[in-house]
PDB file of N, CA and C in Angstrom:
ATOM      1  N   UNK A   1      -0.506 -81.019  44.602  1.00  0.00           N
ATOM      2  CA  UNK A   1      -0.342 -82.373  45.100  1.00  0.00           C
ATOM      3  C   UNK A   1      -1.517 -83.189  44.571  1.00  0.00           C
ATOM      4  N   UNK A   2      -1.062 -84.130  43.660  1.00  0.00           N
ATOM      5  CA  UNK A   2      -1.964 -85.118  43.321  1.00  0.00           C
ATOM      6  C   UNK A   2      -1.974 -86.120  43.128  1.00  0.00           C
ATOM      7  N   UNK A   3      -3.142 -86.727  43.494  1.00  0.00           N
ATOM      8  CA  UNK A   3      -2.580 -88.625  43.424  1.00  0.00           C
ATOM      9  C   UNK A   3      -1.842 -89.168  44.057  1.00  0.00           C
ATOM     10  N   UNK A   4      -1.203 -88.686  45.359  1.00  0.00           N
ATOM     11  CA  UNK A   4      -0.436 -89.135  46.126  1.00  0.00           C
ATOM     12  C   UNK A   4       1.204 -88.422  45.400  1.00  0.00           C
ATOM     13  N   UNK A   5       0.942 -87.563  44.641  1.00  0.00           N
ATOM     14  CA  UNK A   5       1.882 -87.531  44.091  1.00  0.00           C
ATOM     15  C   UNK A   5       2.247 -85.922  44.511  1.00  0.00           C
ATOM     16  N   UNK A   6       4.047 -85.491  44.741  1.00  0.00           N
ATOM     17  CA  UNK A   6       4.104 -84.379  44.597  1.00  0.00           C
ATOM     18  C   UNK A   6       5.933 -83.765  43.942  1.00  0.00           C
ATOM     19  N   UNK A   7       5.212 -83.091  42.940  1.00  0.00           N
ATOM     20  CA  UNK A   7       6.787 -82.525  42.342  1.00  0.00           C
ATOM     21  C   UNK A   7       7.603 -80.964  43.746  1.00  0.00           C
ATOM     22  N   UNK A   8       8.668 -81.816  43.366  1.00  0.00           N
ATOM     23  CA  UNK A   8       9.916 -81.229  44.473  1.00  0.00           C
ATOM     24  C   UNK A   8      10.859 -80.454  43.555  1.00  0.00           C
ATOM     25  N   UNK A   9      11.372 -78.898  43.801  1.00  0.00           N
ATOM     26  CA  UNK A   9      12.683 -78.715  42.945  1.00  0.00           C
ATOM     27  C   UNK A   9      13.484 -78.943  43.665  1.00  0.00           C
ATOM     28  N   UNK A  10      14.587 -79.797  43.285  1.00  0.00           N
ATOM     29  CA  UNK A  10      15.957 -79.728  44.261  1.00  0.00           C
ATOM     30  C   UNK A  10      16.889 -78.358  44.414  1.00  0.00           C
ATOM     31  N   UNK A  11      17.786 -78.390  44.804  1.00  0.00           N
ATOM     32  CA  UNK A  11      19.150 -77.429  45.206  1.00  0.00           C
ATOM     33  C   UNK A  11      19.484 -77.064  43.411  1.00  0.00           C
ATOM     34  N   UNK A  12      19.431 -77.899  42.665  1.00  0.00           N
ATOM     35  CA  UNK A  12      19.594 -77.756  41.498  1.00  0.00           C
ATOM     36  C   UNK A  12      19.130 -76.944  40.499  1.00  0.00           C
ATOM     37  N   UNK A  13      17.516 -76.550  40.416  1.00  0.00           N
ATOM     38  CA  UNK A  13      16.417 -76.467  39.926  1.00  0.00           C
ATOM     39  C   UNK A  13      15.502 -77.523  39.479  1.00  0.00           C
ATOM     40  N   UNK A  14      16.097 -78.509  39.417  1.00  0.00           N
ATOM     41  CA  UNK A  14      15.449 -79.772  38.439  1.00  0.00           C
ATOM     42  C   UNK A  14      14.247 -80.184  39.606  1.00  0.00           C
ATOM     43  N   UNK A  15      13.378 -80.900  38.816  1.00  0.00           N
ATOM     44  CA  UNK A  15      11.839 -81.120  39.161  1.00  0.00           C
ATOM     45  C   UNK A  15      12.180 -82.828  39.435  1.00  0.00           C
ATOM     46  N   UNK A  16      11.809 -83.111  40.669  1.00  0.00           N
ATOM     47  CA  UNK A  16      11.807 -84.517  41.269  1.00  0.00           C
ATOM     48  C   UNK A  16      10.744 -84.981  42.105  1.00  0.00           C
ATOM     49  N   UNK A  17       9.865 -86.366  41.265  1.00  0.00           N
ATOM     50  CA  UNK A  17       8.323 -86.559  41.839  1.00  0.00           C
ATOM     51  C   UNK A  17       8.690 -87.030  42.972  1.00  0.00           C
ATOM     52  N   UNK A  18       8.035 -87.371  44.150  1.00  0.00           N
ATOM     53  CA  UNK A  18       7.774 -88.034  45.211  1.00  0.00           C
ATOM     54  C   UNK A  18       6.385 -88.521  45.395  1.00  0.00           C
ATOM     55  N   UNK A  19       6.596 -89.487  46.452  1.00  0.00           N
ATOM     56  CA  UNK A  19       5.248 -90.215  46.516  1.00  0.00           C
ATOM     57  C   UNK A  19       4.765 -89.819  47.908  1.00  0.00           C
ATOM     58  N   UNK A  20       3.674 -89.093  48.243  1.00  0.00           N
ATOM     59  CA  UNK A  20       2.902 -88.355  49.381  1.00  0.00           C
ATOM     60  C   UNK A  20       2.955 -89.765  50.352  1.00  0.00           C
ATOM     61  N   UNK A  21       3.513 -89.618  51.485  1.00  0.00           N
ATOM     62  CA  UNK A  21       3.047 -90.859  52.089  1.00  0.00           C
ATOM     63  C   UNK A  21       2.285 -91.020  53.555  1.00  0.00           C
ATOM     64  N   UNK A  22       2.058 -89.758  53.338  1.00  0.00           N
ATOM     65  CA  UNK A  22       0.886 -89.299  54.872  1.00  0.00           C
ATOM     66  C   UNK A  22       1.570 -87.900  54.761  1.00  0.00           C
ATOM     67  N   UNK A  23      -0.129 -87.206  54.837  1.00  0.00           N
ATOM     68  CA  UNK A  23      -0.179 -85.555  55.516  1.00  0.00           C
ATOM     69  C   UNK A  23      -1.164 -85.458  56.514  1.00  0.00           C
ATOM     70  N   UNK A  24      -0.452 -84.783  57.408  1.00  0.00           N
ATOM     71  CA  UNK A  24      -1.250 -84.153  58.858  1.00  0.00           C
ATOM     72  C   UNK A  24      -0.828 -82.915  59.373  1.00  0.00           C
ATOM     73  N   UNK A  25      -1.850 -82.811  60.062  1.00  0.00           N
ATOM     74  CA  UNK A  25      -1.637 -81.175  60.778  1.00  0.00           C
ATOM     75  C   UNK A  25      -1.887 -81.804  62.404  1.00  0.00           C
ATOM     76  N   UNK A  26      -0.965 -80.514  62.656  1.00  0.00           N
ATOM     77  CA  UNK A  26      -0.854 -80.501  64.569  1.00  0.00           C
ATOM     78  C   UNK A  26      -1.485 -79.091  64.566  1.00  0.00           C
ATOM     79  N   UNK A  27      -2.634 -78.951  65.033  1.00  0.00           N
ATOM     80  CA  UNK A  27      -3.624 -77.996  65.894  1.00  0.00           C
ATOM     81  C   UNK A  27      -3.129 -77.060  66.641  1.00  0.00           C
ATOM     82  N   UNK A  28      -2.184 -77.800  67.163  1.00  0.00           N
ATOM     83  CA  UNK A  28      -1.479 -76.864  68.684  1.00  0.00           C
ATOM     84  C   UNK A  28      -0.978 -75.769  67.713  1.00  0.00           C
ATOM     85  N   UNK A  29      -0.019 -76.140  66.984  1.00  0.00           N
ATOM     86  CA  UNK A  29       0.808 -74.912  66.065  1.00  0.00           C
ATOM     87  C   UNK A  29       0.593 -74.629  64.866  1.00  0.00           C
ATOM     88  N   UNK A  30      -0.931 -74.989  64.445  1.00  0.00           N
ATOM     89  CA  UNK A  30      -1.425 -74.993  63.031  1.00  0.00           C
ATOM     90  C   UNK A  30      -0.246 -75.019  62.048  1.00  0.00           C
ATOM     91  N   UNK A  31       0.304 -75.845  61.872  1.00  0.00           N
ATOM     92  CA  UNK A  31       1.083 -76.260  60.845  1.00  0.00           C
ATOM     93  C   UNK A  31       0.787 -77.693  60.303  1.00  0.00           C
ATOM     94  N   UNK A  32       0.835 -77.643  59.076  1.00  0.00           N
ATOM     95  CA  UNK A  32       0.713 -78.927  58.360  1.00  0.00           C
ATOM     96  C   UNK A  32       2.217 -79.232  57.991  1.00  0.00           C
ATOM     97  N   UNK A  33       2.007 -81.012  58.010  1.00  0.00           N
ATOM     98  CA  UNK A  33       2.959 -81.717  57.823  1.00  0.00           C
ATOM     99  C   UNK A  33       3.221 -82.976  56.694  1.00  0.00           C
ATOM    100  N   UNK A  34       4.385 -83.284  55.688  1.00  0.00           N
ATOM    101  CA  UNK A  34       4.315 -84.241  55.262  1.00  0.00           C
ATOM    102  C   UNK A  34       5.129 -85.325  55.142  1.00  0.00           C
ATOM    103  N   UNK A  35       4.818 -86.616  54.871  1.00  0.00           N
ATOM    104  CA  UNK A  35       5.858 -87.287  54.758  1.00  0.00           C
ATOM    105  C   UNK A  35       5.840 -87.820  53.098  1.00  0.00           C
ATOM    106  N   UNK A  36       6.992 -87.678  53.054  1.00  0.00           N
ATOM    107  CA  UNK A  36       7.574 -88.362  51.276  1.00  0.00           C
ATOM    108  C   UNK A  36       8.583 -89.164  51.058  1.00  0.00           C
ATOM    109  N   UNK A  37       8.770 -89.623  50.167  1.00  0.00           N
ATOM    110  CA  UNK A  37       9.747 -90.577  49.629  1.00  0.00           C
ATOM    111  C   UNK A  37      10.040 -90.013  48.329  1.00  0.00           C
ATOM    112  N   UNK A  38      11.193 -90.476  47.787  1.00  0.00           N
ATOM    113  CA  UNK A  38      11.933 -90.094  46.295  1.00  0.00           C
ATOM    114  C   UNK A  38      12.279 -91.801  46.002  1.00  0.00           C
ATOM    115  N   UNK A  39      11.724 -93.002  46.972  1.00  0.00           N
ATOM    116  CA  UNK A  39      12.114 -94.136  46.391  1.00  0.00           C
ATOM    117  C   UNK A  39      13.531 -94.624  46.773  1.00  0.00           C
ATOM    118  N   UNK A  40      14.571 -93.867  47.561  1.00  0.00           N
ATOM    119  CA  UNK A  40      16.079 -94.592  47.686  1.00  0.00           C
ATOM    120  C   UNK A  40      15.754 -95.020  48.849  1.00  0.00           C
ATOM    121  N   UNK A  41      16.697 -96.012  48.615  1.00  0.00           N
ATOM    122  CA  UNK A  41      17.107 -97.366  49.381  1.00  0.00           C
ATOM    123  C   UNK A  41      18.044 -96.785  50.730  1.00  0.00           C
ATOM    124  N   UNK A  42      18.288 -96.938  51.707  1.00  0.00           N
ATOM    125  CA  UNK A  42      19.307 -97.373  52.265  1.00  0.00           C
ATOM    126  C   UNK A  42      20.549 -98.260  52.486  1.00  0.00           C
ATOM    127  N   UNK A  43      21.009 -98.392  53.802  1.00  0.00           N
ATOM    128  CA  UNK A  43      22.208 -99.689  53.280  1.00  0.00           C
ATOM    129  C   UNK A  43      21.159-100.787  54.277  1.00  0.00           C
ATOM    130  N   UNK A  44      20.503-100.410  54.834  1.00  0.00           N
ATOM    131  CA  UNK A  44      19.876-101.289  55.147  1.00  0.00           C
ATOM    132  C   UNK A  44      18.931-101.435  54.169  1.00  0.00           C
ATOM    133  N   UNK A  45      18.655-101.644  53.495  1.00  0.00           N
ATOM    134  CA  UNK A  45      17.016-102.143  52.390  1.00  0.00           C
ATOM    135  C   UNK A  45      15.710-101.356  52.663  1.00  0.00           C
ATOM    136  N   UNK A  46      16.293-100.621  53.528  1.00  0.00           N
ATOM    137  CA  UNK A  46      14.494 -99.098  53.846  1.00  0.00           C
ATOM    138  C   UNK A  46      14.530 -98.410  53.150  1.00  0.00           C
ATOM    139  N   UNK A  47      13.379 -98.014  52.532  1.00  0.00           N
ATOM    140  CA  UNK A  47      12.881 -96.603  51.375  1.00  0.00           C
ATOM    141  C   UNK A  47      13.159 -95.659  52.690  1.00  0.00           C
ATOM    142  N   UNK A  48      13.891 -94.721  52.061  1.00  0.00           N
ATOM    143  CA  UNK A  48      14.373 -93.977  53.118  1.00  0.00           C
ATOM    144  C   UNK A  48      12.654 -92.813  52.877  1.00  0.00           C
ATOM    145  N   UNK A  49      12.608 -92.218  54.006  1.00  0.00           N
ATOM    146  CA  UNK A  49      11.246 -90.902  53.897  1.00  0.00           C
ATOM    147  C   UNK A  49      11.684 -89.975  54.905  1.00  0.00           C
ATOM    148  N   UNK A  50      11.212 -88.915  54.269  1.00  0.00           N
ATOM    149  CA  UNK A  50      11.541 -87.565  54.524  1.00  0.00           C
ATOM    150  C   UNK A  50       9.934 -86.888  55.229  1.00  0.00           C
ATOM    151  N   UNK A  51      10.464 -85.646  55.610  1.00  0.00           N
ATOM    152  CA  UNK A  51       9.470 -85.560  56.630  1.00  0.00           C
ATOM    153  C   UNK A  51       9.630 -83.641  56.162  1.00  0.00           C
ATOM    154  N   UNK A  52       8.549 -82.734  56.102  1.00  0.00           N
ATOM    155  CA  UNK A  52       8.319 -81.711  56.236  1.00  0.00           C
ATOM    156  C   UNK A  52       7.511 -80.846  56.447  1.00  0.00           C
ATOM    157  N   UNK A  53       7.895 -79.625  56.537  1.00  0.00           N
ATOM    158  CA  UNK A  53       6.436 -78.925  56.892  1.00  0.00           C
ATOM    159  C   UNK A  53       5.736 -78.047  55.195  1.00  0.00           C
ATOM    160  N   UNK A  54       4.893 -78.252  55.441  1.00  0.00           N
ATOM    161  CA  UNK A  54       3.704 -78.399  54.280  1.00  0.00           C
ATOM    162  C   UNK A  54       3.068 -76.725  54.333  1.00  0.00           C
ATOM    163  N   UNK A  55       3.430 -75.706  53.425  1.00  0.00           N
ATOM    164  CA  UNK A  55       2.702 -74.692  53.124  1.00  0.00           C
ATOM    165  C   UNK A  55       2.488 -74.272  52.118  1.00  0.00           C
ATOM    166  N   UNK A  56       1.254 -74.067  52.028  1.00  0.00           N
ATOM    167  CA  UNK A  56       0.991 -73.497  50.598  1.00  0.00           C
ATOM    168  C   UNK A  56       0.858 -72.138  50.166  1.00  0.00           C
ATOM    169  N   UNK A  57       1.642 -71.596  49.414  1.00  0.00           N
ATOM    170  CA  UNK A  57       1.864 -70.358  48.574  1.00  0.00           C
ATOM    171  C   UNK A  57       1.077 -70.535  47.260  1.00  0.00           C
ATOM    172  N   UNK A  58       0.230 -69.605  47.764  1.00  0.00           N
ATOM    173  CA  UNK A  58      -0.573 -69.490  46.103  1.00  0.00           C
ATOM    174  C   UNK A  58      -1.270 -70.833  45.430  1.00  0.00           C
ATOM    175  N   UNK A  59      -0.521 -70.818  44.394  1.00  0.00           N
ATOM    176  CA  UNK A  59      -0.981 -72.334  43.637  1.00  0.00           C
ATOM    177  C   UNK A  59      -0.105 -73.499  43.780  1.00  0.00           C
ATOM    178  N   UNK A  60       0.922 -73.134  44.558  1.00  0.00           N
ATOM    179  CA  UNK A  60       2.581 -74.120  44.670  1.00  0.00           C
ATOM    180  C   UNK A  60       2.186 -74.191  46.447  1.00  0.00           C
ATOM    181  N   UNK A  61       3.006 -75.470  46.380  1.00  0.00           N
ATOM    182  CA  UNK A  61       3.529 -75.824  47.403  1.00  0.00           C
ATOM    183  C   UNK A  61       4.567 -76.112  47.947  1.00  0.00           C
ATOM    184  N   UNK A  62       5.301 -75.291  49.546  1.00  0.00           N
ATOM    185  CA  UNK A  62       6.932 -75.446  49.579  1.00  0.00           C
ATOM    186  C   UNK A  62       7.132 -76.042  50.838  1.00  0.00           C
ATOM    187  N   UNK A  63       7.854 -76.369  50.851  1.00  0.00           N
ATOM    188  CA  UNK A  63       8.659 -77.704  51.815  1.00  0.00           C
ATOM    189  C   UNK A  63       9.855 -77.000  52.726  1.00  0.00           C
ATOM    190  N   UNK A  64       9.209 -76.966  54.010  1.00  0.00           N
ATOM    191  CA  UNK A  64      10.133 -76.414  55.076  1.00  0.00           C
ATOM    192  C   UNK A  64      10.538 -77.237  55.836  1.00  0.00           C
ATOM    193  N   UNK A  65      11.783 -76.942  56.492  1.00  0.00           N
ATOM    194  CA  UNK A  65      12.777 -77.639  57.247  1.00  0.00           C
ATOM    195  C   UNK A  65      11.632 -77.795  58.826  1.00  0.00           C
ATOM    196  N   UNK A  66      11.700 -78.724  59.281  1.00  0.00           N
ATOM    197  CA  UNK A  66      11.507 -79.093  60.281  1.00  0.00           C
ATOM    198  C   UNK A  66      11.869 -78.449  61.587  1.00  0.00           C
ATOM    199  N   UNK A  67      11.498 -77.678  62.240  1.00  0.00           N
ATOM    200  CA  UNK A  67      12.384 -77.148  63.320  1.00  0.00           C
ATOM    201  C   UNK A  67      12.919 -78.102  64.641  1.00  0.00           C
ATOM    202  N   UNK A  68      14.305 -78.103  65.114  1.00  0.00           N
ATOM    203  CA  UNK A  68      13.990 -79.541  66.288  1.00  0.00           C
ATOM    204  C   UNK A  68      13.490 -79.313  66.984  1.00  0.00           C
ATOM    205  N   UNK A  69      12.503 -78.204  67.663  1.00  0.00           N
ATOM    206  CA  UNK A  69      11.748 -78.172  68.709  1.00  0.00           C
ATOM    207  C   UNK A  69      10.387 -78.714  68.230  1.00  0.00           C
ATOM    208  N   UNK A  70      10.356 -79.006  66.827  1.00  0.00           N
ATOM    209  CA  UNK A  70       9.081 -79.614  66.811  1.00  0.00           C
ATOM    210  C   UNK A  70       9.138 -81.079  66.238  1.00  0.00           C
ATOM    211  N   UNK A  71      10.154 -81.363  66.275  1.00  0.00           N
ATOM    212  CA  UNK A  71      10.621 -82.872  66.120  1.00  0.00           C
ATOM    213  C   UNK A  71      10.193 -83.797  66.834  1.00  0.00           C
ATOM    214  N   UNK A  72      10.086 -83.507  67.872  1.00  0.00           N
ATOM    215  CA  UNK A  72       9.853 -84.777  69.113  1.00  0.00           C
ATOM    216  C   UNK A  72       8.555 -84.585  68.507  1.00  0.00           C
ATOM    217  N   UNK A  73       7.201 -84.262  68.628  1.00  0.00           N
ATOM    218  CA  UNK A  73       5.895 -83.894  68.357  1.00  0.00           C
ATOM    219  C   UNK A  73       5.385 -84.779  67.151  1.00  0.00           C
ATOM    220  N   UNK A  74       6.547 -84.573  66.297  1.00  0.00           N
ATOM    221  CA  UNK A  74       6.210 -85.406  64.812  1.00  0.00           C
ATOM    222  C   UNK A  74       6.541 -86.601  64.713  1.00  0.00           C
ATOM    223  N   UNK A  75       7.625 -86.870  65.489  1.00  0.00           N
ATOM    224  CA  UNK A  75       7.665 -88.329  65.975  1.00  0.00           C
ATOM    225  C   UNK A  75       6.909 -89.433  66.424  1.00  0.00           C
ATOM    226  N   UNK A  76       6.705 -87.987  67.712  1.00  0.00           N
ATOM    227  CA  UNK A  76       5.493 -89.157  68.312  1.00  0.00           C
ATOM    228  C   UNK A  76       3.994 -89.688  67.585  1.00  0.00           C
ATOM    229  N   UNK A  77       3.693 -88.635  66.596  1.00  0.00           N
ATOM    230  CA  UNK A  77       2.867 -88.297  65.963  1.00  0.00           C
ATOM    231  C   UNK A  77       2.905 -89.763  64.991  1.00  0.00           C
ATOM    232  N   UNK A  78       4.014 -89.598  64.610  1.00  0.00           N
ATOM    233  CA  UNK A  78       4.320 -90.614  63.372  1.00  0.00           C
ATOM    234  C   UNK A  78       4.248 -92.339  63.635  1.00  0.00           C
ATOM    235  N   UNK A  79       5.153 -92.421  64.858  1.00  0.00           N
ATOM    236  CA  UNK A  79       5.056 -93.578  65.800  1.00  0.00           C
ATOM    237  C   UNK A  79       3.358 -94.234  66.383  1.00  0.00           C
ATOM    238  N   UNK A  80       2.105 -92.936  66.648  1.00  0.00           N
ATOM    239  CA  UNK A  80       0.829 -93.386  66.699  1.00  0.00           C
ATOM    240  C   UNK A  80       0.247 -93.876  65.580  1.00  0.00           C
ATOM    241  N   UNK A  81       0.666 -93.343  64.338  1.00  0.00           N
ATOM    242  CA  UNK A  81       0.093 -93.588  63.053  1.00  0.00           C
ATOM    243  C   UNK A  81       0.796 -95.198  62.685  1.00  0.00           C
ATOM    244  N   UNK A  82       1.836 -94.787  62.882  1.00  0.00           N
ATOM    245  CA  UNK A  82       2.539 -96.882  62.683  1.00  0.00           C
ATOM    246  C   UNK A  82       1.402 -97.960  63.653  1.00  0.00           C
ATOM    247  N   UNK A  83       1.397 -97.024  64.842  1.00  0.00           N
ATOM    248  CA  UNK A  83       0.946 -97.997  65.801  1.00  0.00           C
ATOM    249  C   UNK A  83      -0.906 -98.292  65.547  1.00  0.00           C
ATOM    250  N   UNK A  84      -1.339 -97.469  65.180  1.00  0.00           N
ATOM    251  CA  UNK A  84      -3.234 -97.728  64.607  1.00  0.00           C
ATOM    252  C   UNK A  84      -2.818 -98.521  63.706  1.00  0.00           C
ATOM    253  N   UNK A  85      -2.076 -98.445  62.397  1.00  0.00           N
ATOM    254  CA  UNK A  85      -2.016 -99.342  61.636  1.00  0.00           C
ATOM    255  C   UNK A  85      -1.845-100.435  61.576  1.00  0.00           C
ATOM    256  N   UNK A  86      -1.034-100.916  62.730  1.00  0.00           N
ATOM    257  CA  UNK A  86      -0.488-102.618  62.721  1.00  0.00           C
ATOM    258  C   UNK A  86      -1.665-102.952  63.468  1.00  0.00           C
ATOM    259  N   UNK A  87      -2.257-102.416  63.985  1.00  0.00           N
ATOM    260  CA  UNK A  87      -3.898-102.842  65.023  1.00  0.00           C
ATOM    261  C   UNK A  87      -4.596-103.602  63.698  1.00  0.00           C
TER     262      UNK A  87
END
C-alpha cells in the first residue's frame, strides 16, 4: 500500500488500483480496517466506498469480508471520523 494507493485482484485475476481512503484498527478485536474506492459513481452521484478488513500476508495484502457482527462497530467508527471532520 502506497501513496494512498492500493492494487486489488478481482474475481477475475486482473489487477484493479484503488484509492486508500482511511485505515484503522479496533483494539478490542485487533483487527485492522480499510476503506477504498475504485472511483464508481452511483445513481445517486456518490463515489461509491467499500469497506474491509485489512491483513497482511507476507509482503501482500488481502481484503476480507466484513463479518456482520462487526458491522455495527465500523459504522459507528466511520460515522465519528465524518463527525471530527466536519468540526
Amino acid at each position: 500500500m502506497e501513496n494512498n494507493k492500493l492494487i486489488v485482484v478481482d474475481e477475475n485475476g486482473k489487477e484493479v488500483e484503488a484509492k486508500v481512503l482511511l485505515y484503522f484498527r479496533i483494539d478490542k478485536n485487533a483487527k485492522d480496517y480499510i476503506l477504498y474506492t475504485f472511483g464508481e459513481i452511483d445513481d445517486q452521484a456518490m463515489e461509491t466506498i467499500h469497506a474491509s478488513i485489512l491483513n497482511k500476508e507476507n509482503d501482500h495484502y488481502k481484503l476480507e469480508k466484513i463479518p456482520d457482527e462487526q458491522w455495527l462497530e465500523v459504522k459507528d467508527i466511520m460515522r465519528e471520523i465524518i463527525r471530527n471532520e466536519e468540526e
